[in-house]
Protein backbone atom coordinates (compact mmCIF):
# COMPACT_ATOMS: atom_id res chain seq x y z
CA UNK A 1 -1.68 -6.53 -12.42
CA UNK A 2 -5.41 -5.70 -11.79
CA UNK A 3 -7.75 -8.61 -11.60
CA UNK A 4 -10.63 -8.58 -14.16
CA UNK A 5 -13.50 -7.27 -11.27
CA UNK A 6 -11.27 -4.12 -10.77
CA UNK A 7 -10.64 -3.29 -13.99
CA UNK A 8 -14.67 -3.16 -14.33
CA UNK A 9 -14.92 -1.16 -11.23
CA UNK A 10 -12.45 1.14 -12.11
CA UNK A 11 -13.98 1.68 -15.55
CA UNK A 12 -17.37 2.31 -14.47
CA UNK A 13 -15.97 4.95 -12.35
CA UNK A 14 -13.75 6.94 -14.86
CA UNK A 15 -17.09 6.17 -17.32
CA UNK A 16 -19.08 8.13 -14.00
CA UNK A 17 -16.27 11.17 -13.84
CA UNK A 18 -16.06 11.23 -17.16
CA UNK A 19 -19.23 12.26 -17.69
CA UNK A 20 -19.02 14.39 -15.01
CA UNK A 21 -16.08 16.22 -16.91
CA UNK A 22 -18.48 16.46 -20.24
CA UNK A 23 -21.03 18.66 -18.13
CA UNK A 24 -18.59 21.04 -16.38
CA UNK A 25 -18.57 19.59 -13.27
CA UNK A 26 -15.17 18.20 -11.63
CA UNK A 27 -14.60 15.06 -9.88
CA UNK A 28 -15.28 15.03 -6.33
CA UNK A 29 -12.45 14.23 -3.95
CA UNK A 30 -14.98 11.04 -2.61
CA UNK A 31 -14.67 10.05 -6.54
CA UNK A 32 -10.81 10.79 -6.81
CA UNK A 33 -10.36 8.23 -3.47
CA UNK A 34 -12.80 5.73 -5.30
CA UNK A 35 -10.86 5.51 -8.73
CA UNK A 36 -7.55 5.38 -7.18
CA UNK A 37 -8.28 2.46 -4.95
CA UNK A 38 -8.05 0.66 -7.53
CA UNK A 39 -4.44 1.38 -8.56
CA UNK A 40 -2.72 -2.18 -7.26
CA UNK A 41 0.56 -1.72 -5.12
CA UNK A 42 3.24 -2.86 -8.15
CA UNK A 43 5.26 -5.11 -5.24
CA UNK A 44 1.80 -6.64 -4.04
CA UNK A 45 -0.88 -6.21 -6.60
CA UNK A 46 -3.42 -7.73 -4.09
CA UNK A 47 -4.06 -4.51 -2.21
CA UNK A 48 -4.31 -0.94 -3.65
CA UNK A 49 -1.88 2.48 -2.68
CA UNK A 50 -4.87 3.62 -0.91
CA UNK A 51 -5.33 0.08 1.45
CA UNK A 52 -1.37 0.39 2.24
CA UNK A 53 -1.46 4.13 3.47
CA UNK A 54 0.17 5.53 0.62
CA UNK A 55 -2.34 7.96 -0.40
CA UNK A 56 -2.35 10.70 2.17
CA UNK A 57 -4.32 13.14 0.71
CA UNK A 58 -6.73 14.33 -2.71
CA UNK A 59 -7.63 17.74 -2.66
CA UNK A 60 -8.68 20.43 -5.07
CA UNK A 61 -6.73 23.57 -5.29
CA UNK A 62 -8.23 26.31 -7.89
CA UNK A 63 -8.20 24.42 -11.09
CA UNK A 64 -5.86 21.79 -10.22
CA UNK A 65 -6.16 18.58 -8.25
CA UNK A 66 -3.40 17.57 -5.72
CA UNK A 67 -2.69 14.32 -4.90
CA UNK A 68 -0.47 13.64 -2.23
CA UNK A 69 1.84 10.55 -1.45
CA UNK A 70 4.33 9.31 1.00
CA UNK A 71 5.97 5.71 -0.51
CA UNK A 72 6.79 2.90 2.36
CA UNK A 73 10.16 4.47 2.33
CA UNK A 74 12.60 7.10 0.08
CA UNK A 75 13.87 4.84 -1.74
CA UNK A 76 11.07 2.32 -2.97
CA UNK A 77 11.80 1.20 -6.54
CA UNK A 78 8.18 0.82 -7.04
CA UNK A 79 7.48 4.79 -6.31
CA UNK A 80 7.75 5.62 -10.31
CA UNK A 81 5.31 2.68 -10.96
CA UNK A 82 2.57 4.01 -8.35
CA UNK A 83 2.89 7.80 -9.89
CA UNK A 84 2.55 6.63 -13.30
CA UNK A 85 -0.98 4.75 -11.82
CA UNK A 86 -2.39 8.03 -10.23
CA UNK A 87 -1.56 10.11 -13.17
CA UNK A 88 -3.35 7.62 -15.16
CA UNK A 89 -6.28 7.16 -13.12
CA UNK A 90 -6.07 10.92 -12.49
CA UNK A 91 -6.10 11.65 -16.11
CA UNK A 92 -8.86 9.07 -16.50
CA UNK A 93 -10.87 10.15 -14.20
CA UNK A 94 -11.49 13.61 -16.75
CA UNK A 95 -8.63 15.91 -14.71
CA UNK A 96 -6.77 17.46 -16.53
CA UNK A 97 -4.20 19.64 -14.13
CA UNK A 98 -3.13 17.46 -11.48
CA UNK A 99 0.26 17.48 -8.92
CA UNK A 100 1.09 14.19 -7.77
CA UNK A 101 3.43 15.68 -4.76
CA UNK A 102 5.79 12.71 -2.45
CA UNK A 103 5.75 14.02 1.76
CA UNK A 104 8.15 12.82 3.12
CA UNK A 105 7.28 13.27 6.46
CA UNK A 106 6.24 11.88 8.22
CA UNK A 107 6.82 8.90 7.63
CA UNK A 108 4.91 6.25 6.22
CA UNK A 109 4.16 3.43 8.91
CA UNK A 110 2.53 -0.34 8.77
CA UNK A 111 0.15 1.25 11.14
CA UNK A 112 -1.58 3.24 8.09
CA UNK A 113 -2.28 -0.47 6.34
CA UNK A 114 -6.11 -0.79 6.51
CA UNK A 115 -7.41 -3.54 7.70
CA UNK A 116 -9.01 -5.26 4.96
CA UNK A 117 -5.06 -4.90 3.38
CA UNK A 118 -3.92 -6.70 6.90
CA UNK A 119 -6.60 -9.86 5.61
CA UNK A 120 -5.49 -9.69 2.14
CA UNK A 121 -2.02 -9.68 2.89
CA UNK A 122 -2.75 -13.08 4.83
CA UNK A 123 -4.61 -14.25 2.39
CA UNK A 124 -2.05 -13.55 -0.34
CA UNK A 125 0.74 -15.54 1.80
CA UNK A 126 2.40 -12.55 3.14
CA UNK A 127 2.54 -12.15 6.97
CA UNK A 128 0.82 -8.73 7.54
CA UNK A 129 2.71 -6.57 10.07
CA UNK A 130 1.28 -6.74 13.69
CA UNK A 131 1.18 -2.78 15.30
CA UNK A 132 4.55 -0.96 15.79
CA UNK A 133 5.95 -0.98 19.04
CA UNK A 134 7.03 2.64 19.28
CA UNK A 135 10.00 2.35 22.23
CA UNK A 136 13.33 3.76 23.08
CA UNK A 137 15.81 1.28 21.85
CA UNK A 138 18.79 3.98 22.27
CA UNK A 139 22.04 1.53 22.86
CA UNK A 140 20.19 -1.88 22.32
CA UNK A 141 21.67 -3.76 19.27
CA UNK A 142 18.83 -4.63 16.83
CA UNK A 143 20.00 -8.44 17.23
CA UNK A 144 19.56 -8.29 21.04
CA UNK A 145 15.75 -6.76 20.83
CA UNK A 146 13.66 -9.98 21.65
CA UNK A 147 11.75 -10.71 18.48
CA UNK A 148 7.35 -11.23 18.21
CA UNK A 149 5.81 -14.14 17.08
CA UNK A 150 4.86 -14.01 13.36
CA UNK A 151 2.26 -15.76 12.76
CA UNK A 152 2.13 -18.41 9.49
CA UNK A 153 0.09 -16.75 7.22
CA UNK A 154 -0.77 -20.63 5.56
CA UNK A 155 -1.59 -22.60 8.46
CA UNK A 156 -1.73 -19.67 11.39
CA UNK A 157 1.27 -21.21 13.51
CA UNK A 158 3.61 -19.08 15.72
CA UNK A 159 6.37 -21.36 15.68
CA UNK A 160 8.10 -19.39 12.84
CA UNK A 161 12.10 -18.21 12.34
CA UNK A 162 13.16 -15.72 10.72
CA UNK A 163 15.78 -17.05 7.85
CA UNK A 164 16.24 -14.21 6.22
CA UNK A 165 16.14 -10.20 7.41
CA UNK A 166 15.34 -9.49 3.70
CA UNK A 167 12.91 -11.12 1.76
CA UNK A 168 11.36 -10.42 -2.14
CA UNK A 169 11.68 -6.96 -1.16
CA UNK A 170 13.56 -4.52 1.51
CA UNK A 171 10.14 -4.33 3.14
CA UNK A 172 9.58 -7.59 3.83
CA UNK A 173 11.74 -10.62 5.89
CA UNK A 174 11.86 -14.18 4.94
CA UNK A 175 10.35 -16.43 7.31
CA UNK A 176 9.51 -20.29 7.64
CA UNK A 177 6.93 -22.18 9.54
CA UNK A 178 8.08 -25.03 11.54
CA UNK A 179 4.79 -26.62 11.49
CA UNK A 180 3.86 -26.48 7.99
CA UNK A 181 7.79 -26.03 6.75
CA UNK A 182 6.44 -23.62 4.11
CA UNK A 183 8.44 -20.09 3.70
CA UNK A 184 6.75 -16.73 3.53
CA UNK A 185 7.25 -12.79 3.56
CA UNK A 186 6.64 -10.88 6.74
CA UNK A 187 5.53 -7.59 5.88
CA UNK A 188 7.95 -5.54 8.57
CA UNK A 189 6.44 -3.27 10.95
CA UNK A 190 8.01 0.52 11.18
């Protein structure tokens, strides 16, 4: 699911830490950040765990490096699939003793999508989510709320509908362009 330039990237920098490892010397958290951008998102292998927000934290404690995670919600199936990544990366990066640990809280929000994710999103076909709107909807019905433009992420039209709440996964709504007719995901805000 990695393109050919990442896998080169990604090698030269486990061949870097690796060497590093050889000598006695650990990886730096800078180079732990480094190799796992380059673990793709399973569910959108255009942007990396680190672009989408999931990597919160890489930090040495004594001998062991901790990595921590929050997933775009509890129950993402692709959680297992980005673990198995960072443990690999991890392990290739010459650590031996790592934690991957999951936080829970708080929770993971669109807002932690870098930007560069927002572009490749767009650029990828899926609708990148626009900044949540933190408000006080206490006793207003979801359907009632009134609903922001999402922009085509094809031909940059606002005259989309939504067609479906769900689209190719829970995270993401199906949407079609009036102008262009084509559907597309919408990456939800929350």
């Amino acid at each position: 699911m990695t393109t050919a330039e990442q896998d080169a990237v990604a090698a030269a920098a486990r061949g870097a830490d690796l060497a590093a490892a050889r000598e006695g010397t650990r990886p730096s958290p800078a180079a732990i950040w480094q190799a796992l951008s380059h673990v793709p998102d399973p569910e959108i292998p255009v942007v990396s765990i680190v672009e989408l927000g999931i990597v919160r934290e890489v930090t040495w404690v004594g001998e062991r490096l901790v990595v921590r995670v929050t997933p775009t919600y509890s129950g993402c199936p692709a959680t297992a699939l980005i673990l198995q990544g960072i443990e690999e990366v991890v392990r290739g990066a010459g650590v031996a003793a790592c934690d991957v640990e999951t936080a829970l809280a708080p929770a993971w929000s669109t807002d932690w999508i870098a930007p560069e994710a927002k572009a490749k999103l767009a650029a990828f076909g899926i609708a990148p989510p626009g900044p949540v709107a933190r408000v006080d909807v206490a006793g207003i019905s979801p359907l009632r709320r009134a609903r922001e433009a999402v922009a085509c992420p094809r031909c940059g039209s606002v005259h989309t509908e939504l067609v479906a709440q769900f689209g190719s996964t829970a995270c993401k709504a199906l949407y079609r362009c009036s102008a262009c007719r084509e559907p597309f995901d919408y990456f939800k805000p929350f």
